[in-house]
Protein backbone atom coordinates (compact mmCIF):
# COMPACT_ATOMS: atom_id res chain seq x y z
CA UNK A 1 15.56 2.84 -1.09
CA UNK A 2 14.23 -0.17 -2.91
CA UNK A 3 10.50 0.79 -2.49
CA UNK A 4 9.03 3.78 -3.38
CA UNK A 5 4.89 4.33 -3.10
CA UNK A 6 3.20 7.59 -3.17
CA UNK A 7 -0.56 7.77 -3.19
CA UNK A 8 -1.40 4.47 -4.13
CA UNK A 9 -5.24 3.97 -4.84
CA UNK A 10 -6.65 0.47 -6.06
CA UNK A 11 -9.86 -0.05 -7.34
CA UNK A 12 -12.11 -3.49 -8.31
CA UNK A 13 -15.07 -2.91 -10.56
CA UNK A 14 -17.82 -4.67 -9.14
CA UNK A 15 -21.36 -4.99 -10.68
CA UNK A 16 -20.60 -2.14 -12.48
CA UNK A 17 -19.79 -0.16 -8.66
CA UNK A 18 -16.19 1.31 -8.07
CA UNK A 19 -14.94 -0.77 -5.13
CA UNK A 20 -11.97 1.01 -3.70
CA UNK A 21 -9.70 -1.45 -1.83
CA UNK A 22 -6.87 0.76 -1.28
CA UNK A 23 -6.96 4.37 -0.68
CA UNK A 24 -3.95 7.12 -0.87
CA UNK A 25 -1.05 4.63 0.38
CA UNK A 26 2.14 6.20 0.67
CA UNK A 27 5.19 3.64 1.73
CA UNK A 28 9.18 3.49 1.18
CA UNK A 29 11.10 0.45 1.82
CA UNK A 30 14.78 0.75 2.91
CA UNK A 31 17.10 -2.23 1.51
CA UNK A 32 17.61 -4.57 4.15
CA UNK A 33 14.87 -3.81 6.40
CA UNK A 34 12.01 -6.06 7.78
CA UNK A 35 8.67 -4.73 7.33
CA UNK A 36 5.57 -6.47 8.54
CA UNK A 37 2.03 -5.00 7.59
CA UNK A 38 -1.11 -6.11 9.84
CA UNK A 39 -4.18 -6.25 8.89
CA UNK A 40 -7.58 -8.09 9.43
CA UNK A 41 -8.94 -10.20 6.60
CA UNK A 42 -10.34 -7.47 3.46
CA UNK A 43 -8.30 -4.63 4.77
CA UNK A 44 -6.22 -4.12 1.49
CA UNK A 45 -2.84 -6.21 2.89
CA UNK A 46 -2.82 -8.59 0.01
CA UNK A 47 -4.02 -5.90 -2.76
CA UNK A 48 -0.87 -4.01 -1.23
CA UNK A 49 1.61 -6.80 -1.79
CA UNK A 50 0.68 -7.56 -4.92
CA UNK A 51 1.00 -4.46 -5.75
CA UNK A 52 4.77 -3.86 -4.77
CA UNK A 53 5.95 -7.72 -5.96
CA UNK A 54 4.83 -6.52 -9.31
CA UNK A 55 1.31 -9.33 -9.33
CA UNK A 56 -0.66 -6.00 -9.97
CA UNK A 57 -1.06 -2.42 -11.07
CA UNK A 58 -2.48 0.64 -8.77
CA UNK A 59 -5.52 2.40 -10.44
CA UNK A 60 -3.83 5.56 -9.56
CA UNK A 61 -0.45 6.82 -7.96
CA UNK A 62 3.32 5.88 -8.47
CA UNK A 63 5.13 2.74 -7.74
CA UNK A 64 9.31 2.71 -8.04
CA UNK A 65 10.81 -0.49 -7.51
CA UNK A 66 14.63 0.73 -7.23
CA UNK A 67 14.34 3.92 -9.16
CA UNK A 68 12.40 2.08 -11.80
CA UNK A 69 8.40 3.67 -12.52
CA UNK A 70 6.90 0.18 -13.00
CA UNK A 71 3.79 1.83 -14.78
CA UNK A 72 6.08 2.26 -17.69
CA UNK A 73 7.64 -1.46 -17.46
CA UNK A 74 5.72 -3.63 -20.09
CA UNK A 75 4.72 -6.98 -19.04
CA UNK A 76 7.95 -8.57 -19.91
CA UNK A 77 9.94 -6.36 -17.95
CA UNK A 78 7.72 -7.36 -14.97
CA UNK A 79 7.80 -10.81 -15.57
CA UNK A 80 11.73 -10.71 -15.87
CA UNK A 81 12.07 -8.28 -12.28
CA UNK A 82 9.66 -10.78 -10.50
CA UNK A 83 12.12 -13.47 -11.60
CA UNK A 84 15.39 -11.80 -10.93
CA UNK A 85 14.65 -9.20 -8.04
CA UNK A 86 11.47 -10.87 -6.10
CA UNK A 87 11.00 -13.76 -4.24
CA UNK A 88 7.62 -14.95 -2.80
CA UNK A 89 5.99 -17.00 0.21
CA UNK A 90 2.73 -18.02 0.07
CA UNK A 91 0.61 -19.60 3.18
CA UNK A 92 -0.39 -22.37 0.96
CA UNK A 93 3.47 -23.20 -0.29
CA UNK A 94 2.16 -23.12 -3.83
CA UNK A 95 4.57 -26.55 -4.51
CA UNK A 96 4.59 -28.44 -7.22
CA UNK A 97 3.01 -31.53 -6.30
CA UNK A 98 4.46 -33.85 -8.58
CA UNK A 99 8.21 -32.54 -8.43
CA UNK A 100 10.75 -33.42 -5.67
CA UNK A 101 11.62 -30.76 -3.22
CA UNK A 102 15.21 -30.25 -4.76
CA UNK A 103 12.79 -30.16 -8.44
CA UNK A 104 10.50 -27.30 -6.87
CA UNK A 105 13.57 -25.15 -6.15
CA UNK A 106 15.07 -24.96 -9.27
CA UNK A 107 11.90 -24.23 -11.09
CA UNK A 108 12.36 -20.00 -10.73
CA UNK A 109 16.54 -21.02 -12.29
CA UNK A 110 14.88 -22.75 -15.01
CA UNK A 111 12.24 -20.39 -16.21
CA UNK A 112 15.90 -17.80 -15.89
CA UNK A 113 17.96 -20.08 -18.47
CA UNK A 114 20.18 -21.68 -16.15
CA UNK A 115 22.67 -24.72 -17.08
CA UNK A 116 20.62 -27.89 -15.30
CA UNK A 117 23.97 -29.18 -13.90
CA UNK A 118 24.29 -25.36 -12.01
CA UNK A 119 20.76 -25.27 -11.21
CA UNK A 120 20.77 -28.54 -9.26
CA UNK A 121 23.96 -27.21 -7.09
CA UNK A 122 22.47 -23.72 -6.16
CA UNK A 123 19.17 -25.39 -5.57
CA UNK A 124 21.03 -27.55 -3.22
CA UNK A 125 22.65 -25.10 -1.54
CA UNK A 126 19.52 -23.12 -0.52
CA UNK A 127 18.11 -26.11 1.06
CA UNK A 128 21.03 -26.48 2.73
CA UNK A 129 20.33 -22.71 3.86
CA UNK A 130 16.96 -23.79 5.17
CA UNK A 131 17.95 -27.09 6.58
CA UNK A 132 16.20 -29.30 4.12
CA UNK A 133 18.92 -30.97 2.14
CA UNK A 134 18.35 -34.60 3.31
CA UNK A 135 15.13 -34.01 2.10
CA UNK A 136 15.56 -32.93 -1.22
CA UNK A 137 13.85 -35.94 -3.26
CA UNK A 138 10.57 -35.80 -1.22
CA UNK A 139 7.73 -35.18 -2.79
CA UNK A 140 5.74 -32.20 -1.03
CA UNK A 141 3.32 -35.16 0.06
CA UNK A 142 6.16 -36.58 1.98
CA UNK A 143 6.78 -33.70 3.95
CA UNK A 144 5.62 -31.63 6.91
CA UNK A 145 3.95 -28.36 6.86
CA UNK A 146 7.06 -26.01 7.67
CA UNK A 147 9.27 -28.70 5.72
CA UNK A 148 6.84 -27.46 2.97
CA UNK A 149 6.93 -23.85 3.92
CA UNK A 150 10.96 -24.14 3.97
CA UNK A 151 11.01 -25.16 0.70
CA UNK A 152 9.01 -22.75 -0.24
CA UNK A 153 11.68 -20.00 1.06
CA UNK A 154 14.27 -21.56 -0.39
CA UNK A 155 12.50 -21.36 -3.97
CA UNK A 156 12.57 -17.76 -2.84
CA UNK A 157 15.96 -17.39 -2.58
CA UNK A 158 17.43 -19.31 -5.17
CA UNK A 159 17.46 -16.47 -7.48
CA UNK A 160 19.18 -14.11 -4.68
CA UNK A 161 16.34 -11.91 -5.10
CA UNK A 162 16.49 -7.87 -3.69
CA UNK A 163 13.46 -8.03 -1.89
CA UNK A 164 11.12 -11.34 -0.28
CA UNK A 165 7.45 -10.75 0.20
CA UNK A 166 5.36 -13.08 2.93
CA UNK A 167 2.20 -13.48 3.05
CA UNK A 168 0.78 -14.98 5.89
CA UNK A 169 3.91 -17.61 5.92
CA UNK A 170 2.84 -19.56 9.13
CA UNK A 171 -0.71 -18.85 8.76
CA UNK A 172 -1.17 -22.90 7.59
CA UNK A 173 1.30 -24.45 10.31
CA UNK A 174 0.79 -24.86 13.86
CA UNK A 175 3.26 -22.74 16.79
CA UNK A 176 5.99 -24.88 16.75
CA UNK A 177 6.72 -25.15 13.37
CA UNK A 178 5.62 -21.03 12.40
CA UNK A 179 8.37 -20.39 15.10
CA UNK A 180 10.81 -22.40 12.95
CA UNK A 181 9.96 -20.08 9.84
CA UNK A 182 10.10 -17.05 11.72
CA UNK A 183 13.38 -17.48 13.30
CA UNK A 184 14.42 -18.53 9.87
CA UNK A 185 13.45 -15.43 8.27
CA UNK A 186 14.88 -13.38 11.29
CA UNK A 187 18.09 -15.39 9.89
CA UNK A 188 17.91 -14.09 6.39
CA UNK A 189 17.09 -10.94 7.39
CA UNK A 190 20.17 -10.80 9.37
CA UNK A 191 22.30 -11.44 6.63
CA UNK A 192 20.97 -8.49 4.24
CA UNK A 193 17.85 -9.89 2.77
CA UNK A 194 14.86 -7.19 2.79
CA UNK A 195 11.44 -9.05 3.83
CA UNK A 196 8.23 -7.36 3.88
CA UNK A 197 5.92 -9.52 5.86
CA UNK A 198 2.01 -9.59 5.58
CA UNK A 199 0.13 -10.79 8.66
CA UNK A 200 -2.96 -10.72 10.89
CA UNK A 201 -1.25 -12.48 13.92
CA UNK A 202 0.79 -9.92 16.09
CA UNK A 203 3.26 -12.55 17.34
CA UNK A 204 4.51 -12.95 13.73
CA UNK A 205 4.68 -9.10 13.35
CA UNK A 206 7.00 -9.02 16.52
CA UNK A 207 9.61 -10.47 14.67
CA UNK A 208 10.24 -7.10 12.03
CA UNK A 209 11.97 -4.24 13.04
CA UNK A 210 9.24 -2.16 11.73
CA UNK A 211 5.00 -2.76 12.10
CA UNK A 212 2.40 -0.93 10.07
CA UNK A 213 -1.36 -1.32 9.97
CA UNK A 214 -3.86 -1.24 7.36
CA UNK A 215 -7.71 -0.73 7.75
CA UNK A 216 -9.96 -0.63 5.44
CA UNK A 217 -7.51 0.34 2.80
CA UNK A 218 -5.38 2.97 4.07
CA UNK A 219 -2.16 2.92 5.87
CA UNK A 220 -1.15 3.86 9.66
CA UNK A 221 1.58 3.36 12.04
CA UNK A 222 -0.95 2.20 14.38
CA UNK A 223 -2.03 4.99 15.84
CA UNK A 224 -5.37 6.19 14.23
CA UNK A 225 -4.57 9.33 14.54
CA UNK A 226 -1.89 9.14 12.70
CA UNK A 227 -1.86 8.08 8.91
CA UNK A 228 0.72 7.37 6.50
């Protein structure tokens, strides 16, 4: 098990009212499964992720990230298992504008103390992965959307992280190209990577082997009867 949550609650302090956001989430996470969690805009799906890629802290409950009770991790710790075991997707790419695609990729191998000669090869070899190595020294302003979004995954990757959390991945790109990222991580997935995938649209949430829902803040399978 690489995820372990029992009776998660989050709370945001609001003029000075207790917001709860998420409420009594329970969740494990196999190694090497694909996860998607649905959810319509405010439901708790982001609070969640952040949550389990180590962003955030619950207000109450327990959180193990391989064994490891990340309420007793200090900051550094964090920082370094965000680095070394995480890997993130964002809807908006979150690129460097400035830096070249093949640049944007090694940034997570820099911030780890890698040699620069090493960090341009493996930063070459996961766009490779992602089909993106004649495209290395663009700019992100010289690229598509899902160009963008595969570099993006590839930054992911390029530490071989445990675990990759999406949010909303195609959520900026139009159907042809969010197909492209999907059967891309389908790809990864295949090979051993875990992905836990956060997402409104159902057609996106087709792709994991396992769907959850969250509504205002708490966790089902889907059926409301049935909580998690």
């Amino acid at each position: 098990m690489i995820l372990n949550l029992q009776n998660i609650d989050k709370d945001y302090q609001q003029e000075g009212l207790v917001v709860p956001v998420l409420k009594n989430v329970s969740l494990q996470v196999e190694e090497g499964e694909y996860l998607a969690i649905m959810g319509p805009s405010g439901s708790g799906k982001s609070t969640l992720m952040n949550i389990m890629g180590c962003l955030d802290k619950p207000t109450r409950g327990t959180y193990e990230f391989e064994g490891q009770d990340i309420s007793k991790c200090s900051e550094k710790k964090l920082a370094e298992l965000r680095l070394n075991s995480i890997g993130f997707v964002f809807q908006n790419f979150q690129l460097m504008p400035r830096e070249t695609a093949l640049e944007n990729v090694q940034l997570p191998l820099s911030y780890a103390g890698i040699k620069k000669n090493l960090r341009k090869e493996m930063a070459l070899k996961n766009l490779e992965k992602v089909g993106l190595s004649e495209r290395a020294y663009f700019r992100p302003t010289q690229l598509s959307g899902g160009q963008k979004q595969r570099v993006a995954i590839a930054r992911a990757l390029v530490n071989q992280p445990k675990i990759i959390f999406a949010d909303e991945p195609t959520g900026a790109l139009d159907t042809k190209s969010g197909e492209v990222i999907m059967d891309l991580f389908q790809q990864l997935n295949n090979e051993g990577v875990t992905i836990v995938m956060i997402t409104h649209d159902q057609d996106v949430a087709s792709y994991a082997k396992r769907v959850l829902h969250i509504i205002d803040g708490e966790l089902t399978t889907g059926d409301k009867s049935e909580k998690i």
